[in-house]
C-alpha atoms as a PDB file:
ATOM      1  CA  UNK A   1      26.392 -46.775 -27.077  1.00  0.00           C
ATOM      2  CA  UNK A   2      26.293 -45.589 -30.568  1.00  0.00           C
ATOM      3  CA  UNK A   3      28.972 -43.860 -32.424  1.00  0.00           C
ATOM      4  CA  UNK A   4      26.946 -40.792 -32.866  1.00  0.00           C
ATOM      5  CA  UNK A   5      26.080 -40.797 -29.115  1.00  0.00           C
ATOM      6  CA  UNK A   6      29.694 -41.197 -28.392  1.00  0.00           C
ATOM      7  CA  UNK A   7      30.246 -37.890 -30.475  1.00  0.00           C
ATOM      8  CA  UNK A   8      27.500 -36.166 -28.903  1.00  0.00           C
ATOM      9  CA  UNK A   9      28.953 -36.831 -25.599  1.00  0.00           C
ATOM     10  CA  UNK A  10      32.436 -36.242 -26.376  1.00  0.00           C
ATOM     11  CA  UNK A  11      31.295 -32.961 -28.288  1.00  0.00           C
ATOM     12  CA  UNK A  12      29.323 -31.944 -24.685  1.00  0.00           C
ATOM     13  CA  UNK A  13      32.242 -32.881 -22.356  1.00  0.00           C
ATOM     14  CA  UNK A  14      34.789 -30.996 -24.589  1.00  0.00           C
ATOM     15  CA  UNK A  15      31.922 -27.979 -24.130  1.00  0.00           C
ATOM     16  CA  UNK A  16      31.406 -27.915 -20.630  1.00  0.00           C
ATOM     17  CA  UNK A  17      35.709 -27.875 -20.482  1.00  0.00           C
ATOM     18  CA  UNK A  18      35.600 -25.277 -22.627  1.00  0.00           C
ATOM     19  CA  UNK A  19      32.711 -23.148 -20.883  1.00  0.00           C
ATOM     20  CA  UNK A  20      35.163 -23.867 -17.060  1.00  0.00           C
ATOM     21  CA  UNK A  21      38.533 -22.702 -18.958  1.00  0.00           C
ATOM     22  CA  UNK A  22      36.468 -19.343 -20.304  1.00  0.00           C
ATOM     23  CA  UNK A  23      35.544 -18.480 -16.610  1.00  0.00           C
ATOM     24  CA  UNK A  24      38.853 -19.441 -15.214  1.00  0.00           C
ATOM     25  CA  UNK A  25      39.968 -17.152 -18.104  1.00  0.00           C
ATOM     26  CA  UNK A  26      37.855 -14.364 -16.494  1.00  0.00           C
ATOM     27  CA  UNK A  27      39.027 -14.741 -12.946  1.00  0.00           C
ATOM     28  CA  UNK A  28      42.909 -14.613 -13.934  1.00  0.00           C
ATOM     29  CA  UNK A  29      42.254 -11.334 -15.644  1.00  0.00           C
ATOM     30  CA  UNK A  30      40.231 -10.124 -13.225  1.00  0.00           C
ATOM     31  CA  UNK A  31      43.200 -10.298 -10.985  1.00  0.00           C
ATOM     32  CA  UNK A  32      45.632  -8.984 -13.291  1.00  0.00           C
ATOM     33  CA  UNK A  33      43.382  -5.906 -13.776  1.00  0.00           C
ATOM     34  CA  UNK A  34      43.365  -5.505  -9.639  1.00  0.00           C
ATOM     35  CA  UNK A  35      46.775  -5.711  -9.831  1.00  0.00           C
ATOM     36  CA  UNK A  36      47.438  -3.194 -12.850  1.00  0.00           C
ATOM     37  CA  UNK A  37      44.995  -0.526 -10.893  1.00  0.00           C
ATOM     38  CA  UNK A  38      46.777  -1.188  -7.256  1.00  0.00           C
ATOM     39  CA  UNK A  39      50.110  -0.424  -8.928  1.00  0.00           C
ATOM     40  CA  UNK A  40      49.176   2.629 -11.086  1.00  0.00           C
ATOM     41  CA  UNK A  41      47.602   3.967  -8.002  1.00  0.00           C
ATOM     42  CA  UNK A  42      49.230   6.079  -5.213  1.00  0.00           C
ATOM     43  CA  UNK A  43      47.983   4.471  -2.107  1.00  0.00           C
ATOM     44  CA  UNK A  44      48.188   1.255  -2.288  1.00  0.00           C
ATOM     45  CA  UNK A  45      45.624   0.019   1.213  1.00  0.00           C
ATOM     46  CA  UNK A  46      43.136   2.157  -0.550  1.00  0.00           C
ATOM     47  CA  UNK A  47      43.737   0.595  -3.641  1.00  0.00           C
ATOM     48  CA  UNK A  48      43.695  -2.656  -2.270  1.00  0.00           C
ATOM     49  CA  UNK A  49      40.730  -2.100  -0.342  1.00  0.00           C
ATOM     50  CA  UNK A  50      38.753  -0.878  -3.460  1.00  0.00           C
ATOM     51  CA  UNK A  51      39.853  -3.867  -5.615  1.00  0.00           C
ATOM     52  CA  UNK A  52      38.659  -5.909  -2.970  1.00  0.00           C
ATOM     53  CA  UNK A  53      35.289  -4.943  -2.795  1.00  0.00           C
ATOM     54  CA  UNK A  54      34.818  -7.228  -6.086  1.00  0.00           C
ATOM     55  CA  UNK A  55      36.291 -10.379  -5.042  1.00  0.00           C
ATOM     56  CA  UNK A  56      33.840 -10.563  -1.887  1.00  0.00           C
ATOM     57  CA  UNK A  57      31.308 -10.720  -4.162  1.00  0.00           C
ATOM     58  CA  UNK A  58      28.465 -12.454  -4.485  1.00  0.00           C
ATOM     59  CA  UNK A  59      29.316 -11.907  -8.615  1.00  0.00           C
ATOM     60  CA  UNK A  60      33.023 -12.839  -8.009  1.00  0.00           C
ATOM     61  CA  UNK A  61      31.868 -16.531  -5.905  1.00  0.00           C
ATOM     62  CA  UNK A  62      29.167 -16.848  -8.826  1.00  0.00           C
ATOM     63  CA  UNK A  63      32.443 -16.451 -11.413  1.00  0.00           C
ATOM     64  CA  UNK A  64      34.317 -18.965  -9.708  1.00  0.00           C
ATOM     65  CA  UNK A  65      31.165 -21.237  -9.460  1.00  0.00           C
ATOM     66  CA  UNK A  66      31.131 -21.168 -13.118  1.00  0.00           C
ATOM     67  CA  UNK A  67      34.716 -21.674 -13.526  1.00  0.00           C
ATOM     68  CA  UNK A  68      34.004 -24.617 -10.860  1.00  0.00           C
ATOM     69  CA  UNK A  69      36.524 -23.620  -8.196  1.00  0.00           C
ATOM     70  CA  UNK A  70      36.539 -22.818  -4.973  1.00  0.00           C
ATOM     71  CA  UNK A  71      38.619 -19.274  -4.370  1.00  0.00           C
ATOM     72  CA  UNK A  72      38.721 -17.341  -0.959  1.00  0.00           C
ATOM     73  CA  UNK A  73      38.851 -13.447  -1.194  1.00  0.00           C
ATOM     74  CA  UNK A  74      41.963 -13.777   0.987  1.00  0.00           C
ATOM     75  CA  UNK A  75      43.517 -15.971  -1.026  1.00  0.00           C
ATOM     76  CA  UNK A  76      43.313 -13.520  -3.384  1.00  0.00           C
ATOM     77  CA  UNK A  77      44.230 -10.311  -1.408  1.00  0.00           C
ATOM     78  CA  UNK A  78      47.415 -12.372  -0.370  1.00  0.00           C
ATOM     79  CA  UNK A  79      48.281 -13.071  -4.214  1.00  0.00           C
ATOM     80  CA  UNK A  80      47.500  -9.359  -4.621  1.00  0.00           C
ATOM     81  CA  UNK A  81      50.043  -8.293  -2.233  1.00  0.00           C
ATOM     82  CA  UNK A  82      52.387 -10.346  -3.168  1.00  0.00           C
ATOM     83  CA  UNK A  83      52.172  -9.656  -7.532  1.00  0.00           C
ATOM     84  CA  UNK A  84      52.287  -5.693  -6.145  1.00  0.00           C
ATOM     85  CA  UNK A  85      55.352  -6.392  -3.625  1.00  0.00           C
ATOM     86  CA  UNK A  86      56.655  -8.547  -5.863  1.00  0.00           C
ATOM     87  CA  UNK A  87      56.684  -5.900  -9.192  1.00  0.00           C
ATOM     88  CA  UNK A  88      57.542  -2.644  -7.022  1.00  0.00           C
ATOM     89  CA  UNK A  89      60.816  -4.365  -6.251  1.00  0.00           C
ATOM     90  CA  UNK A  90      61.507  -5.416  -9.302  1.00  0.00           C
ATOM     91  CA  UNK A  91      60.479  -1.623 -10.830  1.00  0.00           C
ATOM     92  CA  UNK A  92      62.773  -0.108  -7.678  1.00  0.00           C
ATOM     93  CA  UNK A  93      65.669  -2.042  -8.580  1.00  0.00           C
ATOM     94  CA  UNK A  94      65.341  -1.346 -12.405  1.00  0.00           C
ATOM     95  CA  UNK A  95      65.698   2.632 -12.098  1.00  0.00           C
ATOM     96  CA  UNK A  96      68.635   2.222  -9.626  1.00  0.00           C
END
């Protein structure tokens, strides 16, 4: 192999890492905006439920596809409940 098709190659893997750290990019803030709208809302279930409705799909598996990782939704709605739990403590125990 050639020193200019090692480049190429090198210049194509650091790409494709690049294009799988973009879309993991996307899901992480994806999550933090669920979380932001669960929290600012005043019912959380509903909330929950709505956010939801996204990570099921078939856009959200296509994201993750991209991103090249395998993600339930309930993975997801557990993480969800736990950031909100986990922040609404943490906010109840500031304003006492």
């Amino acid at each position: 192999m050639t020193e200019t098709e090692i480049n190429n190659l090198s210049k194509k893997i650091v790409g494709y890492r690049a294009h799988k750290a973009l879309w993991g990019a996307v899901i992480v803030q994806a999550v933090q905006d669920a979380r932001n709208s669960i929290l600012n809302s005043k019912n959380f279930e509903r909330a929950l439920k709505i956010e939801m409705l996204y990570f099921k799909s078939v856009g959200f598996e296509k994201v993750c596809d991209l991103a090249g990782l395998q993600i339930d939704s309930k993975t997801i709605e557990n993480c969800l409940r736990r950031l909100c739990s986990f922040k609404q403590i943490g906010a109840r125990k500031c304003r006492a």
